[in-house]
Each structure stands twice: as C-alpha cells, then as structure tokens.
Protein backbone atom coordinates (compact mmCIF):
# COMPACT_ATOMS: atom_id res chain seq x y z
CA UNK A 1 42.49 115.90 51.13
CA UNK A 2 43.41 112.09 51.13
CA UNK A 3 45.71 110.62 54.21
CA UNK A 4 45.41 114.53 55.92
CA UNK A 5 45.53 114.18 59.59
CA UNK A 6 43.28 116.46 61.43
CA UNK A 7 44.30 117.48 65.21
CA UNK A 8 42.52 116.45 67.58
CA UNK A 9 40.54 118.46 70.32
CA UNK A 10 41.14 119.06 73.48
CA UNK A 11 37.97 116.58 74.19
CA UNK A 12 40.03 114.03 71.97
CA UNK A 13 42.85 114.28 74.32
CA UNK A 14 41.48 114.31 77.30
CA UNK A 15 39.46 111.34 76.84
CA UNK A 16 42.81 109.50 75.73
CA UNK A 17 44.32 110.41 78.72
CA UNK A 18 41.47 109.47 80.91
CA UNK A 19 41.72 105.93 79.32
CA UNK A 20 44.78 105.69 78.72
CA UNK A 21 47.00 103.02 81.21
CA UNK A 22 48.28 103.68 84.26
CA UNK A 23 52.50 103.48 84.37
CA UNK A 24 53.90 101.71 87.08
CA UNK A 25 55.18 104.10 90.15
CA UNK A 26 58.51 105.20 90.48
CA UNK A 27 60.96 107.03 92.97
CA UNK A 28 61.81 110.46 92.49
CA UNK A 29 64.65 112.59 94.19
CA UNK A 30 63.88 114.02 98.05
CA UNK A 31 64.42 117.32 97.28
CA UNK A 32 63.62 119.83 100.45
CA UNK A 33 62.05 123.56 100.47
CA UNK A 34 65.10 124.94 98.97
CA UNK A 35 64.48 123.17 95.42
CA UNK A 36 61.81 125.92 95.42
CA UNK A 37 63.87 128.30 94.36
CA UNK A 38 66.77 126.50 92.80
CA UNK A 39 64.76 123.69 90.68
CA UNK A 40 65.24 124.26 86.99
CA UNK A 41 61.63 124.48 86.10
CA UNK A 42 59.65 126.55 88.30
CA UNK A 43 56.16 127.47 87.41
CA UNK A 44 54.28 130.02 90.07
CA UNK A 45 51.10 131.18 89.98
CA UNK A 46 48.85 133.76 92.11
CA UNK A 47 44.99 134.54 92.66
CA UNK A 48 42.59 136.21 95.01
CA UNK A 49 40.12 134.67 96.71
CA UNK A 50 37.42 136.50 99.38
CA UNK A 51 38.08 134.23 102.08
CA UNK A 52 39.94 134.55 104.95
CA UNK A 53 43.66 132.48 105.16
CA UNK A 54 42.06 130.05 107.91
CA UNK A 55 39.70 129.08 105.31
CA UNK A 56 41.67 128.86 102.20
CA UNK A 57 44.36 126.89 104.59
CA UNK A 58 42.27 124.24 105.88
CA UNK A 59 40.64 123.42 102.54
CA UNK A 60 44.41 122.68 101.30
CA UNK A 61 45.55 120.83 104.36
CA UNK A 62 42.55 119.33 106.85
CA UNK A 63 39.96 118.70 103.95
CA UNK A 64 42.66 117.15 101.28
CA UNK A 65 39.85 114.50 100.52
CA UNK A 66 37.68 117.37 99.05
CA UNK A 67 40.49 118.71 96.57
CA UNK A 68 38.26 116.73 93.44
CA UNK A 69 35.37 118.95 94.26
CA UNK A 70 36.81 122.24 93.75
CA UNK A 71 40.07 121.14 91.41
CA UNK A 72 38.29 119.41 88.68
CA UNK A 73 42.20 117.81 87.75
CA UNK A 74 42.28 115.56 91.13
CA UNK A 75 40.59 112.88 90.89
CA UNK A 76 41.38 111.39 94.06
CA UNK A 77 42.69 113.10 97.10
CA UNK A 78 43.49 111.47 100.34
CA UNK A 79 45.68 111.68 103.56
CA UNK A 80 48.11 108.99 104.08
CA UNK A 81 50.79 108.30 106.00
CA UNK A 82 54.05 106.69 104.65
CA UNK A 83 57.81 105.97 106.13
CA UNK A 84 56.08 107.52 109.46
CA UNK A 85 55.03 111.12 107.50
CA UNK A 86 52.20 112.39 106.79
CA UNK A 87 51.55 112.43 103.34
CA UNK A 88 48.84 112.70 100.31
CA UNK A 89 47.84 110.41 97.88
CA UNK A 90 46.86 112.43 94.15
CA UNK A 91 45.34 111.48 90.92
CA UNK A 92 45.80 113.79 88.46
CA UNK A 93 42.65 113.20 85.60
CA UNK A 94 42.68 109.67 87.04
CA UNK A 95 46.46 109.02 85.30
CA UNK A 96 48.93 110.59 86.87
CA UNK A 97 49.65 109.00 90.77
CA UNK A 98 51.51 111.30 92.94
CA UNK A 99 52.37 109.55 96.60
CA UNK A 100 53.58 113.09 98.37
CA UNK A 101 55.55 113.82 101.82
CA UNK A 102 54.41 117.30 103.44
CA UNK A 103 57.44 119.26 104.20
CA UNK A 104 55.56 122.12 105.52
CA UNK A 105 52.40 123.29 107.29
CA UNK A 106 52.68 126.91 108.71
CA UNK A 107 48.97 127.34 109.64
CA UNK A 108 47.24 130.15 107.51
CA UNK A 109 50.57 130.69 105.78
CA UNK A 110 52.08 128.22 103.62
CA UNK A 111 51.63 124.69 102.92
CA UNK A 112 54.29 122.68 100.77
CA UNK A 113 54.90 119.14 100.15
CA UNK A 114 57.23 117.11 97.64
CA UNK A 115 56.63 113.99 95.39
CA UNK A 116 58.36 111.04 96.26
CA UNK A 117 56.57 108.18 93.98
CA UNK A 118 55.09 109.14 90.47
CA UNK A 119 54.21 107.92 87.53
CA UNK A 120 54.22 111.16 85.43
CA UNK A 121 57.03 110.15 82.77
CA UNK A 122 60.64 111.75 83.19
CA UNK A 123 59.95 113.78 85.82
CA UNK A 124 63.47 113.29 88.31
CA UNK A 125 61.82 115.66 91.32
CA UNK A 126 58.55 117.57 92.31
CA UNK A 127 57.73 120.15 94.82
CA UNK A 128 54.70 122.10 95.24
CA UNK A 129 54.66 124.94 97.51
CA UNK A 130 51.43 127.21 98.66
CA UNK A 131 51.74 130.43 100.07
CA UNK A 132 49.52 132.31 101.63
CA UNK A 133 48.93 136.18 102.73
CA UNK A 134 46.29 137.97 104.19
CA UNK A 135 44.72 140.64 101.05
CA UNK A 136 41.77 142.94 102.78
CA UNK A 137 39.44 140.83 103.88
CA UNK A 138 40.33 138.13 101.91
CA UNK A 139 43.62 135.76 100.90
CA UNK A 140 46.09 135.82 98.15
CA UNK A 141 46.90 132.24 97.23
CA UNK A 142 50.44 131.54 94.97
CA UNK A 143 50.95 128.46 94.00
CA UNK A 144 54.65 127.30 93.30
CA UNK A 145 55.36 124.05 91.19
CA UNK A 146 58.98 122.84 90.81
CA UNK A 147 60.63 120.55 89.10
CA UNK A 148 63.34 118.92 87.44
CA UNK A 149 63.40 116.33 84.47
CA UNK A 150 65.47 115.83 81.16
CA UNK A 151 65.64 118.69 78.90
CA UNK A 152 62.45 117.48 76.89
CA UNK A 153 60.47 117.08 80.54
CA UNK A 154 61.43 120.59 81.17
CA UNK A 155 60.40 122.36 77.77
CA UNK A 156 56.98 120.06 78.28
CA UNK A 157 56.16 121.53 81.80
CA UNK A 158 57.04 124.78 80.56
CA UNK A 159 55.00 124.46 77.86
CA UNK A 160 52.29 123.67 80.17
CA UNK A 161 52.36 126.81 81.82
CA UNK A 162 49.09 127.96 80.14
CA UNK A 163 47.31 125.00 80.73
CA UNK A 164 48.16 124.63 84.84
CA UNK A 165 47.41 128.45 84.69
CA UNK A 166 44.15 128.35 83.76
CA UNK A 167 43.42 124.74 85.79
CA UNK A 168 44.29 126.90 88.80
CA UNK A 169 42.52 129.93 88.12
CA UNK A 170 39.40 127.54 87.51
CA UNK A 171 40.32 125.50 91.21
CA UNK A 172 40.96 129.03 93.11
CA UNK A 173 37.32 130.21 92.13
CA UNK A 174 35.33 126.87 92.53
CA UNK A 175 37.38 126.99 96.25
CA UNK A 176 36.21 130.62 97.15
CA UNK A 177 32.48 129.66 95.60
CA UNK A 178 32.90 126.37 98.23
CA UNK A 179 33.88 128.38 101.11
CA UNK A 180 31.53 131.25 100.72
CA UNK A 181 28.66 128.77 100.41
CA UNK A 182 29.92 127.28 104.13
C-alpha cells in the first residue's frame, strides 16, 4: 500500500530514544514519604529474590554505582551529594537525568528517595520507595514509584505499567544472579 506507515519496533524506539537529545533539567516539587501513598499515580511492584535483606539492601544503597550492571535501564548510577544531602545521580537509557535526595535508609528494610531535578517531560513530582521483608531464606523486594504530572503524564506512566513491570522483574533477577555469584 502507497504512503502506509508501518510501526515501528521496539528496537526502532529504543534506538530513537538512545539518540535522541537530552532536555535541559528542571525542578520538580519536594514531596516527602507521604506522597507515597497520596500521589495520583502510583505504580508498585513486588518480586522474590534468594538473598538475604542485607544483601539486596546494600546493592540498592552502598553499591548505587553498580545499578547499570544488574538494571539494564540505568545507564549511569552514582552517589552525590547536593544542598548538603546525600543524593543519586540516574540515567535512565542514557536520556532521562534524575538528580535524587534520599529521604530514607532503614537498613535491610526500606530505602526511598525523591526526584528533585529531571528532565523526563511533565512530570511535576517523583518518589521511589523500596521496601524490603525478610521471605524464608530469602527477601521480598516491592518497589513503589509515585508520581504526579498533567493528566496526559499520568495516563502515560500508567500506561507504562507493563513496561516498568517487566524492566523490574528483569533488574530483580540479574540482582539475585549478582549476589549469588558473590
């Protein structure tokens, strides 16, 4: 057919995104550990993993610099420090720039931290919040993402639930393959 548009793969896309240009950083609201439960978009996801909390805990908080080797999304993960908090640095697929403050480190229990400068489009506020309990022998890891945007920012992340579910899943069983190989 003449002037049809196919769709492009996922490959396509990707590849776009990877190249596409960086947008300049912007503020976003300080929201606290309550926007965890009151944010209008709030994505949460859960897996098992066979090691211990300790582990799973210090591969999210002492060894942030490793996050691209296990969670194929980051592509750069680092500890910084900014307005006198400790804070991370993210690339998301070497686009997306996420300067974070930690709000919370409860050792082998929960980890959470909020976005203060992006340059994800729309987004107004950003909190991501890791629990975890002891399962057996092993951990059960959830994974809370809130946020808050216009309407269209909101149906998008929602409509990226599938997506960050299975980037997760992938990043929770490359992290138990790490630590059992320690």
């Amino acid at each position: 057919m003449v002037g049809a548009r196919s769709t492009p793969t996922l490959g396509v896309l990707m590849a776009r995104v990877r190249t596409a240009r960086p947008r300049p950083a912007r503020a976003l609201h300080p929201v606290g550990l309550r926007f965890a439960g009151t944010a209008p978009v709030r994505l949460t996801f859960t897996a098992r993993l066979a090691a211990a909390p300790a582990e799973v805990y210090r591969a999210l908080v002492d060894e942030v610099e490793a996050w691209p080797r296990w969670f194929p999304a980051v592509t750069l993960a680092r500890q910084v420090e900014h307005d006198r908090r400790r804070g991370r640095e993210i690339r998301v697929l070497g686009v997306l720039h996420f300067v974070e403050t930690v709000l919370v480190t409860e050792p082998d229990r929960r980890y959470a931290y909020r976005v203060d400068l992006t340059n994800a489009p729309g987004v107004r506020a950003l909190l991501e919040d890791w629990c975890l309990r002891r399962a057996g022998g092993g951990t059960v890891l959830q994974w809370c993402v809130a946020a808050d945007g216009p309407p269209p920012v909101r149906l998008a992340l929602r409509l990226a639930r599938p997506g960050l579910r299975h980037a997760f899943h992938d990043a929770v069983r490359a992290l138990d393959r790490r630590l059992a190989a320690v």
